[in-house]
N, C-alpha and C. Protein backbone atom coordinates (compact mmCIF):
# COMPACT_ATOMS: atom_id res chain seq x y z
N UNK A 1 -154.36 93.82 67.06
CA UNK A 1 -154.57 93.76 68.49
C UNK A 1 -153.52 94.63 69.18
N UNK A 2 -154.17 95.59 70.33
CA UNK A 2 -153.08 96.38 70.68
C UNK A 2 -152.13 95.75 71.31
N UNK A 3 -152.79 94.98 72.32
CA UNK A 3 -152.17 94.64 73.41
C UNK A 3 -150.86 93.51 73.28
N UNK A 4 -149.97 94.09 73.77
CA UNK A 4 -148.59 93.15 73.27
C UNK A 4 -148.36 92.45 74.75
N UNK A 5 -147.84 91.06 75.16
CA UNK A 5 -147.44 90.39 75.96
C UNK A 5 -148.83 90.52 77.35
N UNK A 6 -150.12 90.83 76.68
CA UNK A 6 -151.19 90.32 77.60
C UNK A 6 -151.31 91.85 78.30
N UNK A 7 -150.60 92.70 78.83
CA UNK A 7 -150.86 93.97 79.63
C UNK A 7 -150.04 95.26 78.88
N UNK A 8 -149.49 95.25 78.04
CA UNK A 8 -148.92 96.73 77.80
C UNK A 8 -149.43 96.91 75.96
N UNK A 9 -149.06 98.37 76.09
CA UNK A 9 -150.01 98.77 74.71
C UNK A 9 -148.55 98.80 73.83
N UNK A 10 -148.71 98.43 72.58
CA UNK A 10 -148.18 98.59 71.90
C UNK A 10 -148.30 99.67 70.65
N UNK A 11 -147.68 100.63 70.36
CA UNK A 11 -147.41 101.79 70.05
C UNK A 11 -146.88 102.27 68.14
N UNK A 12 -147.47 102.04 67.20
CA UNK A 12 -146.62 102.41 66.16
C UNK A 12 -146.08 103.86 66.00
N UNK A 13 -146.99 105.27 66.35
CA UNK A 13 -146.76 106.30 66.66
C UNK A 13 -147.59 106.93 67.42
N UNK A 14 -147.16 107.90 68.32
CA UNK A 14 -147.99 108.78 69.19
C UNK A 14 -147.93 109.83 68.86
N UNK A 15 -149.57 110.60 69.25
CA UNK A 15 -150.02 111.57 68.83
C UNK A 15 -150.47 112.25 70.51
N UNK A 16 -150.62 113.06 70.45
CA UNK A 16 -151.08 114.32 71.57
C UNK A 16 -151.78 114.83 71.70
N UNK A 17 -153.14 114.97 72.31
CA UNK A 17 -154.12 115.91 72.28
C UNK A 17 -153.65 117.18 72.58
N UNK A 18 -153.81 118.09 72.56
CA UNK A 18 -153.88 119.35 73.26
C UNK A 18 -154.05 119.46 74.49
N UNK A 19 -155.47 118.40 74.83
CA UNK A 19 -155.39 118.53 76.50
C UNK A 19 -154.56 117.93 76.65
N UNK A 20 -153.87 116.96 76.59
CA UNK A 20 -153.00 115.60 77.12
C UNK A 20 -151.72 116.93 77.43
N UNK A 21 -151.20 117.46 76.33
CA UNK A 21 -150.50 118.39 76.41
C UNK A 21 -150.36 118.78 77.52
N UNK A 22 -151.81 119.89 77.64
CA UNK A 22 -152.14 121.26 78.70
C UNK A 22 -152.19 120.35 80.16
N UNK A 23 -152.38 119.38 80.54
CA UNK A 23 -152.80 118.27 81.59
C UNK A 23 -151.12 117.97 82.01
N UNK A 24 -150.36 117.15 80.99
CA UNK A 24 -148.75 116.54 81.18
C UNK A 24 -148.17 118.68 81.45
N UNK A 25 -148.38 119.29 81.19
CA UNK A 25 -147.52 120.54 81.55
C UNK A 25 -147.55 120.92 82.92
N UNK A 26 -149.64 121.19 83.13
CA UNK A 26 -149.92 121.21 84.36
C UNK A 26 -149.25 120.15 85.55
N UNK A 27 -148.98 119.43 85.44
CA UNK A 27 -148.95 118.19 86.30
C UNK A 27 -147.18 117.42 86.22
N UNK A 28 -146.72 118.70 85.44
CA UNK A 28 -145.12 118.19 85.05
C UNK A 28 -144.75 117.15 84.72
N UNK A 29 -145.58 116.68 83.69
CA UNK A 29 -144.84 114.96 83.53
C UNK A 29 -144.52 114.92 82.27
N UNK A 30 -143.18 114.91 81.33
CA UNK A 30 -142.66 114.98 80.58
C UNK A 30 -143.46 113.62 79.29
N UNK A 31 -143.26 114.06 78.26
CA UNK A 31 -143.64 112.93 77.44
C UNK A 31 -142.74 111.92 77.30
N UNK A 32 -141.52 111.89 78.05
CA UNK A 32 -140.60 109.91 77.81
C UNK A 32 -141.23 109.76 78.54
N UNK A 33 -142.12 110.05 79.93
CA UNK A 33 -142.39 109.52 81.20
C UNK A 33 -143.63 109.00 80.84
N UNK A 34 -144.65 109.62 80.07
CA UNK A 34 -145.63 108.88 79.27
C UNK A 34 -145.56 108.04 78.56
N UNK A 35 -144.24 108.36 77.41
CA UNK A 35 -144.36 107.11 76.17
C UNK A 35 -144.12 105.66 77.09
N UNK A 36 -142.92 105.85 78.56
CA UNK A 36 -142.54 105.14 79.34
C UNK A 36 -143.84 104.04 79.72
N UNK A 37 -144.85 104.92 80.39
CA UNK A 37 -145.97 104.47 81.07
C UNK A 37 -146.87 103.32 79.53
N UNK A 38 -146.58 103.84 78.40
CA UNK A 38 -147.41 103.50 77.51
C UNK A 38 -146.94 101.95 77.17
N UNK A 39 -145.63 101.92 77.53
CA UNK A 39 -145.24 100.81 76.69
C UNK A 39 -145.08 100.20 77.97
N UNK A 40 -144.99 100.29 79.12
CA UNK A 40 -144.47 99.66 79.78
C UNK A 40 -145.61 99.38 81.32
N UNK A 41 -146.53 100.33 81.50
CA UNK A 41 -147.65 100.36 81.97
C UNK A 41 -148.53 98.94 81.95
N UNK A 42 -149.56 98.71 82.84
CA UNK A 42 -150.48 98.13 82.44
C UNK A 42 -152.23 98.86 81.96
N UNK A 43 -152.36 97.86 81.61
CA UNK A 43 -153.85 98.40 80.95
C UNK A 43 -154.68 98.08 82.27
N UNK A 44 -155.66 98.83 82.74
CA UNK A 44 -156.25 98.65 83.63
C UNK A 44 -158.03 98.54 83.48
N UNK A 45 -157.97 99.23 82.18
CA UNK A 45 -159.45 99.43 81.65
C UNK A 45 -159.53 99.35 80.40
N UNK A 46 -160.44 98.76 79.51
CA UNK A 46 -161.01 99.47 78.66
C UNK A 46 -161.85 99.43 77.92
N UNK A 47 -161.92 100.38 76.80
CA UNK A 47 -163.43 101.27 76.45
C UNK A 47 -163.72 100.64 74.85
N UNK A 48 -163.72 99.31 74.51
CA UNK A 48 -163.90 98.99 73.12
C UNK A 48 -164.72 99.82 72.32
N UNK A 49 -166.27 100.13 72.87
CA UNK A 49 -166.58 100.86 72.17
C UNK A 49 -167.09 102.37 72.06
N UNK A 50 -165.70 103.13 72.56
CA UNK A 50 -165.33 104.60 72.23
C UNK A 50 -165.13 104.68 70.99
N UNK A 51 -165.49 105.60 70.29
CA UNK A 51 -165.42 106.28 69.04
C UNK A 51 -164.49 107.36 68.78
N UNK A 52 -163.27 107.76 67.97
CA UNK A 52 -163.28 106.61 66.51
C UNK A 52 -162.35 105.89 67.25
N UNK A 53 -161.89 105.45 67.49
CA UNK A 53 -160.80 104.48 68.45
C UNK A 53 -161.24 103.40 69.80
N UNK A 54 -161.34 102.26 69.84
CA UNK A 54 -161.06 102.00 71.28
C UNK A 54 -160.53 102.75 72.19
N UNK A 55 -160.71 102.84 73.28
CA UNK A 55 -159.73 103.71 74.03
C UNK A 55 -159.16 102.58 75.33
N UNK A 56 -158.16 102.91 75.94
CA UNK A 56 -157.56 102.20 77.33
C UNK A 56 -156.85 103.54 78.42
N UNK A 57 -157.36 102.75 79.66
CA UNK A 57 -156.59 103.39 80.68
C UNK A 57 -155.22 102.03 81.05
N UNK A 58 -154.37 102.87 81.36
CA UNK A 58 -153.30 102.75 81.35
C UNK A 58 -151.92 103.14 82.44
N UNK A 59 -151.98 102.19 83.66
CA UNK A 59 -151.40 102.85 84.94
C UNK A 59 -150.18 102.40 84.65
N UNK A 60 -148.47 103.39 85.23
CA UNK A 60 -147.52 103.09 84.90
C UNK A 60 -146.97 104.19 86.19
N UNK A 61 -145.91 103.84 86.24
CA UNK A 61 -144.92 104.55 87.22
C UNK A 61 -143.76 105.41 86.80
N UNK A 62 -143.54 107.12 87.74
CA UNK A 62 -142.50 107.53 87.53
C UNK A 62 -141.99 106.87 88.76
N UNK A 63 -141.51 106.48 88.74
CA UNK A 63 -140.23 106.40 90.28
C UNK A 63 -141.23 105.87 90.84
N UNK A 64 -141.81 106.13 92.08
CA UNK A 64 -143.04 105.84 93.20
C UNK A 64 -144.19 106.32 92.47
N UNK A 65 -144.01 107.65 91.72
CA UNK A 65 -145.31 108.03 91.68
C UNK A 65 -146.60 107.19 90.32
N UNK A 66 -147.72 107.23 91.19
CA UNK A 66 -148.59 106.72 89.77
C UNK A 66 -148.92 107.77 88.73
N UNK A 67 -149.37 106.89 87.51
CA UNK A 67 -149.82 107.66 86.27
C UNK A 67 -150.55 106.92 86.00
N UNK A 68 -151.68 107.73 85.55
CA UNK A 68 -152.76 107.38 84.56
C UNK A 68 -152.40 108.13 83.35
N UNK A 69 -152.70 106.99 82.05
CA UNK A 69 -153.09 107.93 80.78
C UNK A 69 -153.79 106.60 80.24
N UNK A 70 -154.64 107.79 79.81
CA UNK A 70 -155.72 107.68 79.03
C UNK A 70 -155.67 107.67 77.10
N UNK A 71 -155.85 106.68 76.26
CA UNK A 71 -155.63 106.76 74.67
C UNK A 71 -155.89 105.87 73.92
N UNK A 72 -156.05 106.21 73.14
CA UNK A 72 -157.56 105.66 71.63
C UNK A 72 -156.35 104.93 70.89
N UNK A 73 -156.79 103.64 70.42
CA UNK A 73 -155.49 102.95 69.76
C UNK A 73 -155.81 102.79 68.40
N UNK A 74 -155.45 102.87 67.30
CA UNK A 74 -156.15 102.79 65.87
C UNK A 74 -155.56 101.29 65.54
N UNK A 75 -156.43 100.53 65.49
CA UNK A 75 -155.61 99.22 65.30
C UNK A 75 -155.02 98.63 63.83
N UNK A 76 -155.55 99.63 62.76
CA UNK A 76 -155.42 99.83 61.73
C UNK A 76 -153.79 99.99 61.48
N UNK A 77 -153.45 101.40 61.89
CA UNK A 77 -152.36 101.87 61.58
C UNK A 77 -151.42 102.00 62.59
N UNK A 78 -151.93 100.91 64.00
CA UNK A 78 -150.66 100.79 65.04
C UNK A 78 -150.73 102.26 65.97
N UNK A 79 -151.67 103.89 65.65
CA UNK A 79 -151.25 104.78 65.91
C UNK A 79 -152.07 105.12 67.36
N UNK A 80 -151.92 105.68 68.61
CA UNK A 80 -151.80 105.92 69.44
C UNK A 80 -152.36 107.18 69.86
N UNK A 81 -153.31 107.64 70.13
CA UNK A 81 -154.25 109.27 70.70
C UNK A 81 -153.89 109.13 72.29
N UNK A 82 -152.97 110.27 72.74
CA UNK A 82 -152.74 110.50 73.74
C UNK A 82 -154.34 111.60 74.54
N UNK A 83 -155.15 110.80 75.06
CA UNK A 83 -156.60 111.73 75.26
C UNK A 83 -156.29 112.61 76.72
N UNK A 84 -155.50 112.28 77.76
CA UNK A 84 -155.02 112.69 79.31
C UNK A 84 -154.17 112.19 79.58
N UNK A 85 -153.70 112.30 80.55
CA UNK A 85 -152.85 112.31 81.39
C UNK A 85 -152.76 112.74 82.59
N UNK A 86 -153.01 112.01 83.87
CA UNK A 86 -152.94 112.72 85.13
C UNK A 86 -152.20 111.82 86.00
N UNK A 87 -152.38 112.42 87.76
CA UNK A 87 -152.09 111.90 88.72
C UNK A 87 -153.37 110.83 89.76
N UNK A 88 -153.24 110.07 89.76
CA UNK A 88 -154.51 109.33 90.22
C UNK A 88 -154.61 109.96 91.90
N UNK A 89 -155.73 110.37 92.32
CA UNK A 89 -156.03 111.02 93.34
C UNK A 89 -156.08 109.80 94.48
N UNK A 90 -155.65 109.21 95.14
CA UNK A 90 -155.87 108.12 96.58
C UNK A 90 -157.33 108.51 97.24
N UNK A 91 -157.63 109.41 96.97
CA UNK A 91 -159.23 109.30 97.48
C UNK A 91 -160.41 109.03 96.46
N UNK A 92 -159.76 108.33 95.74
CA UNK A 92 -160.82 108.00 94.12
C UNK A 92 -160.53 106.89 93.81
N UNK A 93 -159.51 106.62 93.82
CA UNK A 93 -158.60 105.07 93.38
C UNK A 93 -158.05 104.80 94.44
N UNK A 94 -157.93 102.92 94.60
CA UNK A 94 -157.73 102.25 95.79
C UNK A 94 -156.36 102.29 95.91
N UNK A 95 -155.67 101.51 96.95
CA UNK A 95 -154.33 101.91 97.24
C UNK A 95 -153.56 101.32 95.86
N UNK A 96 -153.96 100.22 95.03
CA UNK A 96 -153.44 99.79 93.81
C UNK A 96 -153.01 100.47 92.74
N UNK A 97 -154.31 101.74 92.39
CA UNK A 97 -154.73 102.39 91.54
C UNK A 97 -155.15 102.09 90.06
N UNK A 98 -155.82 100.81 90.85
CA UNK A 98 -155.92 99.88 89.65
C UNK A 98 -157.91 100.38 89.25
N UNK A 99 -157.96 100.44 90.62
CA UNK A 99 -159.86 100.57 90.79
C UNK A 99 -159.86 101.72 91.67
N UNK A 100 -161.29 102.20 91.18
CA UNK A 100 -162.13 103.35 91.95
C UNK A 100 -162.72 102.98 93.01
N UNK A 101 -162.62 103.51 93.95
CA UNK A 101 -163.02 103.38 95.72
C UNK A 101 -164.75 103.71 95.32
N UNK A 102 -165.47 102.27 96.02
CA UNK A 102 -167.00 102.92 96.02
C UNK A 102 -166.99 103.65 97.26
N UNK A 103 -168.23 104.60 96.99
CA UNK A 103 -168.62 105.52 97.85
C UNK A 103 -169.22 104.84 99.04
């Protein structure tokens, strides 16, 4: 089970997509500030049955600012798919950034 103490993901090793990469460069957010968000974040969503992994969204804070990341948990081997990484837009997500604003 990923989930350690009911809301944060628990982590044996992390891995990186390429986009997650090209996305955290674009958007300047260093990877402690992610692993930060990962372990320490809450889970806000998720996707049991994404393939090959579960996947979870995952909101966490630099300072004020929000983060989303997005990642596939292998529950097997504890290991961690970093799939994105962004900035949650306030005109998409509610002031929480927990949920998406209906139209």
């Amino acid at each position: 089970m990923p989930i350690s103490g009911g809301t944060h993901m628990k982590c044996k090793h992390i891995h990186y997509s390429r986009h997650a990469f090209e996305r955290m460069f674009e958007r300047a957010i260093p990877p402690d500030v992610v692993e930060r968000v990962i372990a320490q974040g809450e889970i806000i969503a998720d996707y049991p049955d994404e393939q090959p992994y579960p996947s979870f969204l995952i909101l966490g804070y630099d300072q004020t600012n929000p983060i989303h990341v997005v990642l596939a948990h292998n529950a097997t081997t504890g290991e961690c798919h970093i799939i994105t990484v962004y900035l949650p837009d306030s005109k998409i997500w509610d002031a929480t950034f927990k949920r998406r604003r209906t139209s």
